[in-house]
Protein backbone atom coordinates (compact mmCIF):
# COMPACT_ATOMS: atom_id res chain seq x y z
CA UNK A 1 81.42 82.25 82.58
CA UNK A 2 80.41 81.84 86.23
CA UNK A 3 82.98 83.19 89.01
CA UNK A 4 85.17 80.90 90.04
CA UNK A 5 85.51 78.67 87.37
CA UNK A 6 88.79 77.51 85.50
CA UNK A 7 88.19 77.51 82.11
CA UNK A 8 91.28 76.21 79.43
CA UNK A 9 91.11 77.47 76.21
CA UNK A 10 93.07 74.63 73.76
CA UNK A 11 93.69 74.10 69.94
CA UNK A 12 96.44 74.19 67.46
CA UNK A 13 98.25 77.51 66.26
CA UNK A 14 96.18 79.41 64.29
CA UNK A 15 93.20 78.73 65.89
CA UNK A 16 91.93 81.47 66.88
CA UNK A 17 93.13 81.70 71.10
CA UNK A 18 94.71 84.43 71.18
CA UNK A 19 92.25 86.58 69.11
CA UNK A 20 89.44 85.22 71.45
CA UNK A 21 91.41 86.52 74.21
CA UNK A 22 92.41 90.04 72.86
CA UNK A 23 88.63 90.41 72.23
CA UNK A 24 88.10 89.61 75.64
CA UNK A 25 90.18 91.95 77.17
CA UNK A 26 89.41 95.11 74.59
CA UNK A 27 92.63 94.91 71.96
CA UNK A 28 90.52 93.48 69.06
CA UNK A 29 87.01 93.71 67.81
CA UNK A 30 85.24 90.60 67.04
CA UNK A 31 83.58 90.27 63.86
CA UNK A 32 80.31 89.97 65.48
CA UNK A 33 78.53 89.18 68.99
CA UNK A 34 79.75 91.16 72.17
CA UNK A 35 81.85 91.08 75.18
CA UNK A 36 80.25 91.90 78.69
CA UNK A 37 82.40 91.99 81.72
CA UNK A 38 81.29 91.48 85.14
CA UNK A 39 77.83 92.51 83.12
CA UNK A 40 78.92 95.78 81.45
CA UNK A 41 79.50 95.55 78.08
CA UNK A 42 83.15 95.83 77.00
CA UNK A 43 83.28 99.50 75.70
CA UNK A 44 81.43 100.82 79.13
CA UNK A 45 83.87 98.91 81.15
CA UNK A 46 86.57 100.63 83.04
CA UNK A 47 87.31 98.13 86.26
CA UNK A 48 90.27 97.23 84.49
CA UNK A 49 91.78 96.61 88.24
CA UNK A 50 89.49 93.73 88.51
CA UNK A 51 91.40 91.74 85.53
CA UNK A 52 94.84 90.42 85.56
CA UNK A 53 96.71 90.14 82.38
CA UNK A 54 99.80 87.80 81.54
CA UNK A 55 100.47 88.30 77.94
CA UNK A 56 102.14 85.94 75.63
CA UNK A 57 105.93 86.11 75.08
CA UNK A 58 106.36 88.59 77.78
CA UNK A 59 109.24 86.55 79.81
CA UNK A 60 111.40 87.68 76.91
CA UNK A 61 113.72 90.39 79.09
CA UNK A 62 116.88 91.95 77.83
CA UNK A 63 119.45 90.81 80.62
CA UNK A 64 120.59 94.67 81.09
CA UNK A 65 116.89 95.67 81.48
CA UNK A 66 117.06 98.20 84.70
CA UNK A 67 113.84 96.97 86.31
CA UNK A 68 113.86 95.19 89.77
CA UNK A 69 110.90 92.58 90.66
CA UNK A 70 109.65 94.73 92.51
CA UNK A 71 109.75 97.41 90.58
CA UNK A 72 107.87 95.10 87.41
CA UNK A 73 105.30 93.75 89.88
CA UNK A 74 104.34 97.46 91.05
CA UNK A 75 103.83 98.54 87.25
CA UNK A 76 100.89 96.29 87.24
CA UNK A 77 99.17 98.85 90.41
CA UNK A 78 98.80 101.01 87.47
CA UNK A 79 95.92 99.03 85.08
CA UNK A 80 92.71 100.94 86.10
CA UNK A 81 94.89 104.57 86.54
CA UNK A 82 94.87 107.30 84.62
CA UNK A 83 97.98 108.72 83.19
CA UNK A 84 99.82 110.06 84.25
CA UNK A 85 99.04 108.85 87.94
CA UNK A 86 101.96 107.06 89.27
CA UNK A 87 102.58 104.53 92.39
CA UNK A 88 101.88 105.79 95.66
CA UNK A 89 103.68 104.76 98.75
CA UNK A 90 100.68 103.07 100.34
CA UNK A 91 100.98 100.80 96.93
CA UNK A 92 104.40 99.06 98.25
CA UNK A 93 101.75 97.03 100.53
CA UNK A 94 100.14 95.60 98.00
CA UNK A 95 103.54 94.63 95.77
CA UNK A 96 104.83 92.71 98.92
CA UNK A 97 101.70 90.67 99.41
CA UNK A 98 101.69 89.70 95.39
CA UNK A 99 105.64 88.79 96.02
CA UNK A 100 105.02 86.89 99.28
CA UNK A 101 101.96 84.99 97.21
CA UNK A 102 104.11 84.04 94.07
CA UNK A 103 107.05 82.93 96.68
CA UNK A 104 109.29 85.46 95.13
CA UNK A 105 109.62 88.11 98.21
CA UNK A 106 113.24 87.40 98.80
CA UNK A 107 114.19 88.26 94.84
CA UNK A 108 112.66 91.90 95.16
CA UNK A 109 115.68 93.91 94.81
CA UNK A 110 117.09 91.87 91.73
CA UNK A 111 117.12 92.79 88.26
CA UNK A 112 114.23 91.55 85.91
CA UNK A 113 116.79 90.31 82.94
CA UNK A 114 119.07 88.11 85.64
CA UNK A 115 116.23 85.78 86.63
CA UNK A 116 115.82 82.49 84.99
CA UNK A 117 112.67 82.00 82.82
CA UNK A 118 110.77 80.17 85.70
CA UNK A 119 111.38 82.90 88.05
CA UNK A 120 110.56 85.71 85.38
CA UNK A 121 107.14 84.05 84.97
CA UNK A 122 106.42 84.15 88.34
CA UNK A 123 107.53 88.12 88.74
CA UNK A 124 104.89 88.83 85.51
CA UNK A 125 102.16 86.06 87.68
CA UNK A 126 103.00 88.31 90.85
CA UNK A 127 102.45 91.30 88.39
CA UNK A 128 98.90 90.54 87.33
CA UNK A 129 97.89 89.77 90.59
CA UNK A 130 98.85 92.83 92.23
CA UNK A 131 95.14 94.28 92.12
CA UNK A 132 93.76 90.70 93.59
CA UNK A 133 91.99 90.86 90.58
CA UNK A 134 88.96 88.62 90.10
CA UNK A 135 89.70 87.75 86.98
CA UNK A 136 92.83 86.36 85.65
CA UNK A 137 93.39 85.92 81.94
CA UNK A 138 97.24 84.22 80.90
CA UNK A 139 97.81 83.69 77.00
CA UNK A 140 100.48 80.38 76.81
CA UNK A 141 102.22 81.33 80.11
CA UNK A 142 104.27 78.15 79.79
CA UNK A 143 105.64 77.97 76.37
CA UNK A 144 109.44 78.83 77.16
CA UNK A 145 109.36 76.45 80.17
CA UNK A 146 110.65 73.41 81.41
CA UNK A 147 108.58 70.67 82.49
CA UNK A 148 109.02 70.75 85.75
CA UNK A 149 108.87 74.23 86.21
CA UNK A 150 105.87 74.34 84.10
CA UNK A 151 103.89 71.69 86.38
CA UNK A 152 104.86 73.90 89.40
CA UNK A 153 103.51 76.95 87.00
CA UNK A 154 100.33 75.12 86.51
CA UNK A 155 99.81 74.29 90.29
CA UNK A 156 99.97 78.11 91.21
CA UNK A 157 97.93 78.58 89.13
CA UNK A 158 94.85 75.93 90.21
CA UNK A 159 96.11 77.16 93.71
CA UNK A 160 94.97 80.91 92.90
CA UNK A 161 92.07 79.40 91.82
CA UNK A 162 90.74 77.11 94.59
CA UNK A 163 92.05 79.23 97.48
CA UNK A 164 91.28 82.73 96.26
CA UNK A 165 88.48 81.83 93.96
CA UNK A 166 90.11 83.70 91.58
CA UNK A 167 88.34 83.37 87.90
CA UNK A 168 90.77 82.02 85.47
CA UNK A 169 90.96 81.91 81.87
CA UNK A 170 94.06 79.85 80.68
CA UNK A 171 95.29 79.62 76.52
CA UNK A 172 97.86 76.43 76.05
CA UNK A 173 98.73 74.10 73.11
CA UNK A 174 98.53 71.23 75.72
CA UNK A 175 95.13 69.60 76.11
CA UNK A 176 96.51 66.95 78.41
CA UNK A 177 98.58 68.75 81.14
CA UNK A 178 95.74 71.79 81.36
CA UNK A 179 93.38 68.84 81.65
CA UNK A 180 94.63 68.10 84.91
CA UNK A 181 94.07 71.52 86.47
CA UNK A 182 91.21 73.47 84.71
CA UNK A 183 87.53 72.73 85.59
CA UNK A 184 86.20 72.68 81.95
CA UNK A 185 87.92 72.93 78.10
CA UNK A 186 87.54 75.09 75.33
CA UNK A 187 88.42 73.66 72.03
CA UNK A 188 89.39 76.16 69.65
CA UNK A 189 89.98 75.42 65.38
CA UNK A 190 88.54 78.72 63.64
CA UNK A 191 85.33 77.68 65.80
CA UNK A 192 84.05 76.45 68.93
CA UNK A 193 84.94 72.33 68.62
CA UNK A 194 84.36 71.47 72.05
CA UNK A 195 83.39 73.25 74.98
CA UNK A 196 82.84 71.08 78.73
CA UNK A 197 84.62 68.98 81.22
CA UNK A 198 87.73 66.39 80.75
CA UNK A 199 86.10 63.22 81.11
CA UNK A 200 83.38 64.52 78.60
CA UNK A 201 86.12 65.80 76.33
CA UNK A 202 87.78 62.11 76.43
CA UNK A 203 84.18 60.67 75.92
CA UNK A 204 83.49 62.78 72.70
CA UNK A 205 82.72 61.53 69.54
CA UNK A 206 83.36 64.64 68.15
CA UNK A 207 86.96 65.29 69.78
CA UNK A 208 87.75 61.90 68.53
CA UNK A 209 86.91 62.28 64.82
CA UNK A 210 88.52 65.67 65.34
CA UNK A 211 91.96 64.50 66.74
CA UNK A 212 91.38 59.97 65.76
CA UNK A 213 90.90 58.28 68.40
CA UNK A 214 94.63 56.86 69.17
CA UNK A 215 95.48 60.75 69.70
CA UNK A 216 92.44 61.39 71.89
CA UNK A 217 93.18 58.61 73.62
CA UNK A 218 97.20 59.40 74.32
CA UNK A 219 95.88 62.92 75.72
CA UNK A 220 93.51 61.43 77.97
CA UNK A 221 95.67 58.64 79.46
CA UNK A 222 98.24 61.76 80.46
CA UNK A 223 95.42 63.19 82.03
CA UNK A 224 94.86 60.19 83.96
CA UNK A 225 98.49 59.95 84.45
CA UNK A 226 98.89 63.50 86.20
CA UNK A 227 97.68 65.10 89.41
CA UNK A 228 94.64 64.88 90.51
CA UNK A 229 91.92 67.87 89.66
C-alpha cells in the first residue's frame, strides 16, 4: 500500500475485515503469507508510534468511567513505550494538538462516559492520532452513529488524509458512503472480491454478479449522490 493512500476495506459480516486487520496490526496470525510494515516484517517491527489504532466497539463507555478526554487521548502517548513508562509532562503538548485537531479542545476536562457517542468517537480519533502517526487503521468507527454525525466522521477522516497525508486504512459495512471518501476499495467475502477504484468498482462485472446489478447499481448512484472525492 503506497503512503498516502485511502484504502476502504468493505463486505458483509463475516467476511473476514476484521481478521485482515488484526493481522495487520500483530493480534492474529494469518494462515499463510506475511505482513511487512513500513518494510520490516511484522514480528521485527516495533514503531508501533507510527500506527494509530481505533478499534471496533470501543465508544462503548460506562457513564461513571473516571477518565477525562484528556486523560483517554494521552493513554494513546503510550503505544511504542515500554511498561511501565508513563506520560511525561512534555507529552501534554502533544494531547492538546490531537484535541485542537479533532475540534474537541474545549471538552478536555470532562468525563469520557458523559459525552455523546459522536463526541466519544472523536476523543478515541484524537487518541490514535496523538503520535501523528503515519498510519491510521479504524475497524467500523461509525457503526453506533447517526448519519449526520457519521458524514462529519467520514470527512475528518478524508481531511486527515489529504491535509496530513496521513495513510488510512478504513473497515465499514457501507460500500456507498466510504465510496465517497476513500481513494480505492477492498472487497472482502472469505477472499479478495474486488480490489481498485469506485468508478471501476461500479463498472465491474464481477461486483455485479456478486451483489446483481439493481444492488450495484443503488450503491453507486449514492456514491454519485454524495460529496465529491
Amino acid at each position: 500500500m503506497e503512503k498516502g493512500r485511502y484504502v476502504g476495506i468493505v463486505g458483509p459480516n463475516g467476511s473476514g475485515k476484521s481478521t485482515l486487520i488484526r493481522c495487520l496490526l500483530g493480534l492474529a496470525r494469518p494462515d499463510r503469507g506475511r505482513v511487512d510494515l513500513f518494510g520490516t516484517p511484522l514480528g521485527s517491527f516495533d514503531q508501533w508510534q507510527r500506527v494509530g489504532y481505533l478499534p471496533q466497539g470501543l465508544q462503548h463507555f460506562n457513564p461513571h468511567f473516571p477518565a477525562t478526554v484528556a486523560e483517554v487521548v494521552g493513554l494513546g502517548l503510550l503505544a511504542g513505550r515500554r511498561f511501565p513508562r508513563s506520560i511525561r509532562r512534555e507529552d501534554a503538548g502533544a494531547v492538546d494538538r490531537a484535541l485542537e485537531l479533532m475540534g474537541i479542545g474545549g471538552i478536555r476536562n470532562r468525563l469520557i462516559g458523559e459525552l455523546s457517542g459522536g463526541l466519544r468517537q472523536r476523543v478515541l480519533l484524537a487518541r490514535a492520532m496523538v503520535n501523528e502517526p503515519e498510519l491510521l487503521v479504524l475497524d467500523e468507527p461509525t457503526t453506533a452513529l447517526d448519519p449526520e454525525t457519521r458524514e462529519s466522521f467520514y470527512r475528518t477522516i478524508q481531511d486527515l488524509n489529504r491535509e496530513r497525508e496521513t495513510t488510512v486504512i478504513l473497515v465499514t459495512h457501507d460500500s456507498g458512503t466510504i465510496g465517497r471518501y476513500a481513494s480505492s476499495l477492498l472487497y472482502l467475502d472469505k477472499r479478495l472480491v474486488f480490489y481498485g477504484g469506485f468508478d471501476d468498482f461500479c463498472g465491474s462485472p464481477e461486483m455485479s454478479d456478486f451483489f446483481g446489478s439493481h444492488s450495484q447499481h443503488l450503491i453507486c448512484h449514492r456514491h454519485q449522490d454524495g460529496a465529491p472525492r
